[in-house]
PDB file of N, CA and C in Angstrom:
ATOM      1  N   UNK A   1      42.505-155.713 -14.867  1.00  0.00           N
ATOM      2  CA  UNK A   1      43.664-154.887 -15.175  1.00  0.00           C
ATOM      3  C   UNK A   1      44.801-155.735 -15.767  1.00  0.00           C
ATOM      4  N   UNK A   2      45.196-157.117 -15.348  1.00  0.00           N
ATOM      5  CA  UNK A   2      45.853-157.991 -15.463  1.00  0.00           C
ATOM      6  C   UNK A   2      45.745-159.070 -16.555  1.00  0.00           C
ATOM      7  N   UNK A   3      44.445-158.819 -16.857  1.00  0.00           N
ATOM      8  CA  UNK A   3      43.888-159.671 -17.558  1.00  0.00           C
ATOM      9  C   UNK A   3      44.544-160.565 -19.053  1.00  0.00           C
ATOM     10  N   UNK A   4      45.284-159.506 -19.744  1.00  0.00           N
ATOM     11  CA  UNK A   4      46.205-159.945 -20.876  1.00  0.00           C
ATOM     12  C   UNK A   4      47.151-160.317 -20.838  1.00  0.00           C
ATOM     13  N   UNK A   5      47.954-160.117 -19.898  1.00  0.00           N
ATOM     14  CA  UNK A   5      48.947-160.293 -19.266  1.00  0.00           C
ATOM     15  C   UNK A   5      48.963-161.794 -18.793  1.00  0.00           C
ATOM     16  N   UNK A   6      47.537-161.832 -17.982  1.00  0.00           N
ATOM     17  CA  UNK A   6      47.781-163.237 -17.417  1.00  0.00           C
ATOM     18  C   UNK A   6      47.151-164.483 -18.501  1.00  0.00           C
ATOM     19  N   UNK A   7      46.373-163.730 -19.800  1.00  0.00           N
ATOM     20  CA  UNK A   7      46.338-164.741 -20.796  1.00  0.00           C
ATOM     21  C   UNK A   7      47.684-165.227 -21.766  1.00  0.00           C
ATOM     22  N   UNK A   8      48.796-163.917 -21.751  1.00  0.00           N
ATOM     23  CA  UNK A   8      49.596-164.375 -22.386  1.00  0.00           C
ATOM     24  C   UNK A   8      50.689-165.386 -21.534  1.00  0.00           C
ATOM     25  N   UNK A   9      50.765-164.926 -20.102  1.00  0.00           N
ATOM     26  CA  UNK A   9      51.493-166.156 -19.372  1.00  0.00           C
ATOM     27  C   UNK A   9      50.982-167.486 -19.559  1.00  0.00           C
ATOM     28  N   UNK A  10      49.538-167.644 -19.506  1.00  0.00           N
ATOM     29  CA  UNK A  10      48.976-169.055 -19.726  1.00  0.00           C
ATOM     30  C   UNK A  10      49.235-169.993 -20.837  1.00  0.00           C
ATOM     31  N   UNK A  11      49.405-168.888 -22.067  1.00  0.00           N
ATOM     32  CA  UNK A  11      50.008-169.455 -23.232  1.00  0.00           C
ATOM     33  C   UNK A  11      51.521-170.393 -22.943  1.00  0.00           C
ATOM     34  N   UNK A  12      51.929-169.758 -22.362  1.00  0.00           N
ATOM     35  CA  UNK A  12      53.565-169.979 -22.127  1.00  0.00           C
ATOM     36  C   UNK A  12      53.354-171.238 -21.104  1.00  0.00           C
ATOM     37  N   UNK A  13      52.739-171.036 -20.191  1.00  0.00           N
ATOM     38  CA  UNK A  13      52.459-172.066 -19.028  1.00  0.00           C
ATOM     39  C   UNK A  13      51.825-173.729 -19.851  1.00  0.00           C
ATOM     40  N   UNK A  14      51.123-173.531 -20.663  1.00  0.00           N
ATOM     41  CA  UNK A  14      50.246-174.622 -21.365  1.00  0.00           C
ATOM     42  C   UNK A  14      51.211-175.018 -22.545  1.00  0.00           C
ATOM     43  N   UNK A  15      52.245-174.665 -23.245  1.00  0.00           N
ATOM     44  CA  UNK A  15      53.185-174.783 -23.830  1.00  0.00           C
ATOM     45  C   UNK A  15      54.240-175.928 -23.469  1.00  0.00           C
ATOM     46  N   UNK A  16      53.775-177.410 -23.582  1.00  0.00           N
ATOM     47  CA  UNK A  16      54.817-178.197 -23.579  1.00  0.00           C
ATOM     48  C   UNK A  16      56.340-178.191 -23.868  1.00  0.00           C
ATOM     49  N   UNK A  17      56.465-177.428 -24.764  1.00  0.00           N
ATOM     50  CA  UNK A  17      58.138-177.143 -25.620  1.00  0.00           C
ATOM     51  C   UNK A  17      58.351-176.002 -24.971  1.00  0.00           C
ATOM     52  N   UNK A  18      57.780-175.836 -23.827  1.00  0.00           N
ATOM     53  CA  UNK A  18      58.900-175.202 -22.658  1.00  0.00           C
ATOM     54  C   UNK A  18      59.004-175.350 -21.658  1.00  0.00           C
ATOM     55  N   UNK A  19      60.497-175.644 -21.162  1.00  0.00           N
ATOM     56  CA  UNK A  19      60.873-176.295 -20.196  1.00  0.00           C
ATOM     57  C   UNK A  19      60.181-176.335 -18.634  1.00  0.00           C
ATOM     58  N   UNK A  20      59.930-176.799 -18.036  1.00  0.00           N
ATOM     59  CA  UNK A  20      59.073-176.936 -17.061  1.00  0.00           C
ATOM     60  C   UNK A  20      59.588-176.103 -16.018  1.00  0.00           C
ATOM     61  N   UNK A  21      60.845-175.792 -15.447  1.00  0.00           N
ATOM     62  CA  UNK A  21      61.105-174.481 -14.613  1.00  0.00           C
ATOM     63  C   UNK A  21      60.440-173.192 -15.216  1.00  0.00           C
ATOM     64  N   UNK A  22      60.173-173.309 -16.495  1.00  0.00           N
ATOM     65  CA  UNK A  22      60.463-171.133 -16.905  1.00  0.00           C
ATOM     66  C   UNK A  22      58.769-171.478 -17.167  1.00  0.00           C
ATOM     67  N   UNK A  23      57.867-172.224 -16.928  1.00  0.00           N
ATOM     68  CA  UNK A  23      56.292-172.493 -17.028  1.00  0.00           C
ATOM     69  C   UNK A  23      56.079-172.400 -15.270  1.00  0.00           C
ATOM     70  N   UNK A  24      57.085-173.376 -14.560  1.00  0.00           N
ATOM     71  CA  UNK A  24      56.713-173.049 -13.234  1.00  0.00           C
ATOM     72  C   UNK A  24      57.029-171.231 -12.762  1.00  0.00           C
ATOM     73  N   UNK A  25      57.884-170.549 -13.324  1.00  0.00           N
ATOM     74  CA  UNK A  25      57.791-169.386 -12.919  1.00  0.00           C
ATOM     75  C   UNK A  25      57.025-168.503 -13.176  1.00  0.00           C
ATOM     76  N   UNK A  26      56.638-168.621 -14.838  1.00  0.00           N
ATOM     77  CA  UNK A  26      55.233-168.054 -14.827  1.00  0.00           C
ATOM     78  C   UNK A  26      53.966-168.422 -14.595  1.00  0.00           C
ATOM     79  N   UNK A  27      53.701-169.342 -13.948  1.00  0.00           N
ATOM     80  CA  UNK A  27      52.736-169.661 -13.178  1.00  0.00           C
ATOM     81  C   UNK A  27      52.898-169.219 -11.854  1.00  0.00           C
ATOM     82  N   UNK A  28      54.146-168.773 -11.343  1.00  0.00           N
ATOM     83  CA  UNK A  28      54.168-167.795 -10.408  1.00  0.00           C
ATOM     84  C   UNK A  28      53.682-166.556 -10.183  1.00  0.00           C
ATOM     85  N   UNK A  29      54.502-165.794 -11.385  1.00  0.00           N
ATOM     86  CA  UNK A  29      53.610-164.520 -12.073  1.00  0.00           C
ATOM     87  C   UNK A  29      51.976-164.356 -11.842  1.00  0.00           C
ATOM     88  N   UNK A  30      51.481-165.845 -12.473  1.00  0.00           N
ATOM     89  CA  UNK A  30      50.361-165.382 -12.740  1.00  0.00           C
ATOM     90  C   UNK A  30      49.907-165.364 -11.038  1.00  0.00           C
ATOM     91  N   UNK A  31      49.934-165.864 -10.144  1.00  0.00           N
ATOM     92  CA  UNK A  31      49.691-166.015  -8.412  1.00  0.00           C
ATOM     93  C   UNK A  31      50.183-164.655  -7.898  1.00  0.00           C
ATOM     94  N   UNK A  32      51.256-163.947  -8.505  1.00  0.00           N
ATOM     95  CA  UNK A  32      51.534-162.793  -8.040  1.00  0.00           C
ATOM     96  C   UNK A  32      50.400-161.704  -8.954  1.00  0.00           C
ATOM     97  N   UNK A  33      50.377-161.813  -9.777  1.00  0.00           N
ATOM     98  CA  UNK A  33      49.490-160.706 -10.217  1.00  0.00           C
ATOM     99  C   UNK A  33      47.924-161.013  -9.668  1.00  0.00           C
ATOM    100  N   UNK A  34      47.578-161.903  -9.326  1.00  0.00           N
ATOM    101  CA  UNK A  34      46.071-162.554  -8.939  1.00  0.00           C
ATOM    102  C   UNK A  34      45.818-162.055  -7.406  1.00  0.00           C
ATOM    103  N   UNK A  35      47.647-161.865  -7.105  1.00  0.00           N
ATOM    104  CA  UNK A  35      47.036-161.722  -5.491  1.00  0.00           C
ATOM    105  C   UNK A  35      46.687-160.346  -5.032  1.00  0.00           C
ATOM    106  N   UNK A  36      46.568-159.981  -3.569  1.00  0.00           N
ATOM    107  CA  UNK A  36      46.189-158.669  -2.977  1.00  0.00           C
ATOM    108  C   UNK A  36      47.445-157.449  -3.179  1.00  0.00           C
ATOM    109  N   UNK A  37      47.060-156.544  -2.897  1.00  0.00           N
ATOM    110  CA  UNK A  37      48.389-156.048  -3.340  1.00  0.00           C
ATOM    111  C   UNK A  37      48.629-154.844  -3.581  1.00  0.00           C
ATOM    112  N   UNK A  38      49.869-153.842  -3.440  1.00  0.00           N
ATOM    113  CA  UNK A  38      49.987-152.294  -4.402  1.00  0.00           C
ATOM    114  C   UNK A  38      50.199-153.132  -5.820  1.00  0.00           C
ATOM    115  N   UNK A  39      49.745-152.448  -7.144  1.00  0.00           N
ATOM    116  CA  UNK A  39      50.155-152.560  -8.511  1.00  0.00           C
ATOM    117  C   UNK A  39      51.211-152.503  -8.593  1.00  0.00           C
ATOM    118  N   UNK A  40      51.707-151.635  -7.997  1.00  0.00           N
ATOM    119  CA  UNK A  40      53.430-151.179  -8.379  1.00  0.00           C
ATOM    120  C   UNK A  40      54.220-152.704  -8.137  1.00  0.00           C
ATOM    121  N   UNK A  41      54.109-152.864  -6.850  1.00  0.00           N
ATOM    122  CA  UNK A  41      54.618-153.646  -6.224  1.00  0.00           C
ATOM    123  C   UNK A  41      54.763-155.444  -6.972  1.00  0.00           C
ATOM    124  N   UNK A  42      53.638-155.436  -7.292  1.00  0.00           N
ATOM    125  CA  UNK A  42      52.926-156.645  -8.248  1.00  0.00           C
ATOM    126  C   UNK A  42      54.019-156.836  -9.528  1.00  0.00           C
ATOM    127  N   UNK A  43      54.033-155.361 -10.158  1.00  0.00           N
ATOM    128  CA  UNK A  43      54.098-154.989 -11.252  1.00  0.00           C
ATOM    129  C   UNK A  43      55.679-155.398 -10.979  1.00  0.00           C
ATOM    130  N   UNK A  44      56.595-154.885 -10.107  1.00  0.00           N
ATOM    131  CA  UNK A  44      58.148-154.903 -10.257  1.00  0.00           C
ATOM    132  C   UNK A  44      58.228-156.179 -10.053  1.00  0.00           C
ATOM    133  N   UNK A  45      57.975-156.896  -9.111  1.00  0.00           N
ATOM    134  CA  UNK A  45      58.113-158.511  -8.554  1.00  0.00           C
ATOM    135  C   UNK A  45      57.672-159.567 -10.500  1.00  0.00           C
ATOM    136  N   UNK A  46      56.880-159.489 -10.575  1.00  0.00           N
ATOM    137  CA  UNK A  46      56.677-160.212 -12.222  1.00  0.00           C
ATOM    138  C   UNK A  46      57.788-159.924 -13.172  1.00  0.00           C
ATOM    139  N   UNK A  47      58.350-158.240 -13.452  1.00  0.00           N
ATOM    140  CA  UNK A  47      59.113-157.943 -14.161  1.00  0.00           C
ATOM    141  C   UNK A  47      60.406-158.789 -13.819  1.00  0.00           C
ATOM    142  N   UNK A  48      60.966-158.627 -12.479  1.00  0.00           N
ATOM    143  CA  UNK A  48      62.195-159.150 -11.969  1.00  0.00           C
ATOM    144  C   UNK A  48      62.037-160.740 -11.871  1.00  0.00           C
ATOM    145  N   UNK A  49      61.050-161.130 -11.982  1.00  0.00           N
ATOM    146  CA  UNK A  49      60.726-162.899 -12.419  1.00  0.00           C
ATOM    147  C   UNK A  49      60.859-163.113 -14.018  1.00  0.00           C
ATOM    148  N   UNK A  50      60.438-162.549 -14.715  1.00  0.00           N
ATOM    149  CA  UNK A  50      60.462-162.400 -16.183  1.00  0.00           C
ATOM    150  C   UNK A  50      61.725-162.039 -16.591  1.00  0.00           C
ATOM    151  N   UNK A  51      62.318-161.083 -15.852  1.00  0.00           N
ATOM    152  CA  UNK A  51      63.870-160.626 -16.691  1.00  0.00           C
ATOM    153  C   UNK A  51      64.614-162.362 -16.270  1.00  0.00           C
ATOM    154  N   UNK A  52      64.545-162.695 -15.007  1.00  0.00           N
ATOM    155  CA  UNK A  52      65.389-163.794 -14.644  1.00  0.00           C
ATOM    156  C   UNK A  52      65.213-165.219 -15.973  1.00  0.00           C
ATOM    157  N   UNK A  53      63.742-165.435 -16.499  1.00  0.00           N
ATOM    158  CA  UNK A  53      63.448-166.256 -16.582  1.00  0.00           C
ATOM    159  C   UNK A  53      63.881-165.991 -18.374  1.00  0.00           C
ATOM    160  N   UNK A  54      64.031-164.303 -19.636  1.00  0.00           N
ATOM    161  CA  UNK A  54      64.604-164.450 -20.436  1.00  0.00           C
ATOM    162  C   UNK A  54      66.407-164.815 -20.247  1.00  0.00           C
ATOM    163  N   UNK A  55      66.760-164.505 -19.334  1.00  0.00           N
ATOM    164  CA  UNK A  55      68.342-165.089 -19.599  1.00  0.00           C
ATOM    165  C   UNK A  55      68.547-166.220 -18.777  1.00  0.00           C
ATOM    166  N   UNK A  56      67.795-167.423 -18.791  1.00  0.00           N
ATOM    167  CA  UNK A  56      67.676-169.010 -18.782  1.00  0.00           C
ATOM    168  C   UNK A  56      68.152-169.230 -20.328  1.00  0.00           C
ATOM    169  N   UNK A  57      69.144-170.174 -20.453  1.00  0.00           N
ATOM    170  CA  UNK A  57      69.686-170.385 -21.810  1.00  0.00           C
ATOM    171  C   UNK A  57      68.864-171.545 -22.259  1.00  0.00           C
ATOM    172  N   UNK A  58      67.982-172.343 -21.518  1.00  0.00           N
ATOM    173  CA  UNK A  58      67.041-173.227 -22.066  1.00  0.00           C
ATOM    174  C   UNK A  58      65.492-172.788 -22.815  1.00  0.00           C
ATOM    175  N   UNK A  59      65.316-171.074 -22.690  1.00  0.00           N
ATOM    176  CA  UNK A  59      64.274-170.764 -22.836  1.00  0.00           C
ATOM    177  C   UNK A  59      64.141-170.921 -24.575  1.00  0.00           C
ATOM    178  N   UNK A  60      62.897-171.249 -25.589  1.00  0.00           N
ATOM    179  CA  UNK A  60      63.240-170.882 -26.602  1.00  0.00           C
ATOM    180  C   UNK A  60      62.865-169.585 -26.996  1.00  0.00           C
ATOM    181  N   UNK A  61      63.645-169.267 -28.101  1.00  0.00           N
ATOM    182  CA  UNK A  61      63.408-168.249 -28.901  1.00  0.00           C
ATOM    183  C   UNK A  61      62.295-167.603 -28.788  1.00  0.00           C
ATOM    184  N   UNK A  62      61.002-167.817 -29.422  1.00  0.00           N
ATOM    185  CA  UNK A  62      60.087-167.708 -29.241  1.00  0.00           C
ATOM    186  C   UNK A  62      59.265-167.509 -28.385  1.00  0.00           C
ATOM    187  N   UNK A  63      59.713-168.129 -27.216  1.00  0.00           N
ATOM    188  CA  UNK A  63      59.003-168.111 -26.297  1.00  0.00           C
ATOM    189  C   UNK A  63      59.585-166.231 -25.259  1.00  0.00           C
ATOM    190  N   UNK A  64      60.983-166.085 -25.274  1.00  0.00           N
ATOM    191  CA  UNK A  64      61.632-165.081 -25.018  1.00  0.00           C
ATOM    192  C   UNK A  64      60.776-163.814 -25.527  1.00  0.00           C
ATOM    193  N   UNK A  65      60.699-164.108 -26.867  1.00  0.00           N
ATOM    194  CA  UNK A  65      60.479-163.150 -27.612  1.00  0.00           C
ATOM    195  C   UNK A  65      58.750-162.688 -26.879  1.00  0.00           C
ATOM    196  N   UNK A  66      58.204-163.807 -26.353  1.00  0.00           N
ATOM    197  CA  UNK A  66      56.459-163.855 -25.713  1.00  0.00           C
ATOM    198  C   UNK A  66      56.735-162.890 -24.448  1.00  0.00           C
ATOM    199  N   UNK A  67      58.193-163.447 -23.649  1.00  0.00           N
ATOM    200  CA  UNK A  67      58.215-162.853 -22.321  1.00  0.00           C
ATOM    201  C   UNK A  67      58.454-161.158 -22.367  1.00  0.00           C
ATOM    202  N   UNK A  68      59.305-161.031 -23.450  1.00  0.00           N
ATOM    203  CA  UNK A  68      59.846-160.099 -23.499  1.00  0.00           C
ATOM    204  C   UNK A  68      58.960-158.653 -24.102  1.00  0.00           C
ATOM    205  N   UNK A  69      57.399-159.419 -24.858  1.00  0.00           N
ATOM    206  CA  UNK A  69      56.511-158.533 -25.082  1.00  0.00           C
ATOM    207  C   UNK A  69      55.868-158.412 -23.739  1.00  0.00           C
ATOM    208  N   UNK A  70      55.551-159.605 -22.613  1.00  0.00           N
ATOM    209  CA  UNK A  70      55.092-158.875 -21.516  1.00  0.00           C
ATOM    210  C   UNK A  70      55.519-158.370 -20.574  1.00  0.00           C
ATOM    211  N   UNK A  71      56.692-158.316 -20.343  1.00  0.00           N
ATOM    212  CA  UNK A  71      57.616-156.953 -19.447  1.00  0.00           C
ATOM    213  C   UNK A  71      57.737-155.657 -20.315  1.00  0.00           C
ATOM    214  N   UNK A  72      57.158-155.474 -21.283  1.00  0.00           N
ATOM    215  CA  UNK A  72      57.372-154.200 -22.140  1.00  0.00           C
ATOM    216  C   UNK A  72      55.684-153.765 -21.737  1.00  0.00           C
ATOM    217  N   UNK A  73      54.368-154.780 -21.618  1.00  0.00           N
ATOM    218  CA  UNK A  73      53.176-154.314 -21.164  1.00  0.00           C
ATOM    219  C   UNK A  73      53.435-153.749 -20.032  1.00  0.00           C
ATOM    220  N   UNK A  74      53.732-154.851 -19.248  1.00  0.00           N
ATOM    221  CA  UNK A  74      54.125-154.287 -17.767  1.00  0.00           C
ATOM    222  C   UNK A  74      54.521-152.761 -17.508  1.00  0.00           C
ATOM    223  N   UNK A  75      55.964-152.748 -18.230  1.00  0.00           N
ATOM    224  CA  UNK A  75      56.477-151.574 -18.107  1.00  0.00           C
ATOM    225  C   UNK A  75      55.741-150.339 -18.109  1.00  0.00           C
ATOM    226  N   UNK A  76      55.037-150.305 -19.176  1.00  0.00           N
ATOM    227  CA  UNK A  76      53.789-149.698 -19.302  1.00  0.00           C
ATOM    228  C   UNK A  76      52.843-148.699 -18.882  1.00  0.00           C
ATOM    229  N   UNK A  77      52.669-150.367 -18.010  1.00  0.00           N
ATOM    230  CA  UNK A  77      51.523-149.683 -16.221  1.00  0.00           C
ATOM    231  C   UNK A  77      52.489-149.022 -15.623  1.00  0.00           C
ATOM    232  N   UNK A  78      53.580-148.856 -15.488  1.00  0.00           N
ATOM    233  CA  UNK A  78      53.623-148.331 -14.329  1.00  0.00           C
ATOM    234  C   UNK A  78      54.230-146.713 -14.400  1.00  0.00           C
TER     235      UNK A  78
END
């Protein structure tokens, strides 16, 4: 169910030219979506990690623009 979602975090995570906090959070993500769980529940906890992690002023551009397509999947599901 998660599955794209957690390939596009990996992108971001394996991405040297971004800063090592906003890779450690989505490598959080990806532990929250992997684990047991309601969807819903899964689903709001990632979003509210992801909104935190586009208004980091170290994030780049690009990379925002990655997060910001997967809280719009997210949104989605639910």
């Amino acid at each position: 169910m998660f599955d794209k979602i957690i390939e596009l975090l990996n992108q971001i995570v394996e991405d040297r030219t971004v800063p090592k906090n906003i890779r450690k959070k989505c490598e959080e993500c990806i532990q929250i979506l992997n684990s047991e769980g309601e969807t819903s529940v899964k689903v709001n906890a990632v979003v509210s990690i992801l909104d935190e992690v586009t208004n980091d002023p170290n994030i780049p551009m690009y990379t925002r623009t990655q997060v910001w397509n997967i809280v719009s999947i997210l949104e989605s599901m639910q």
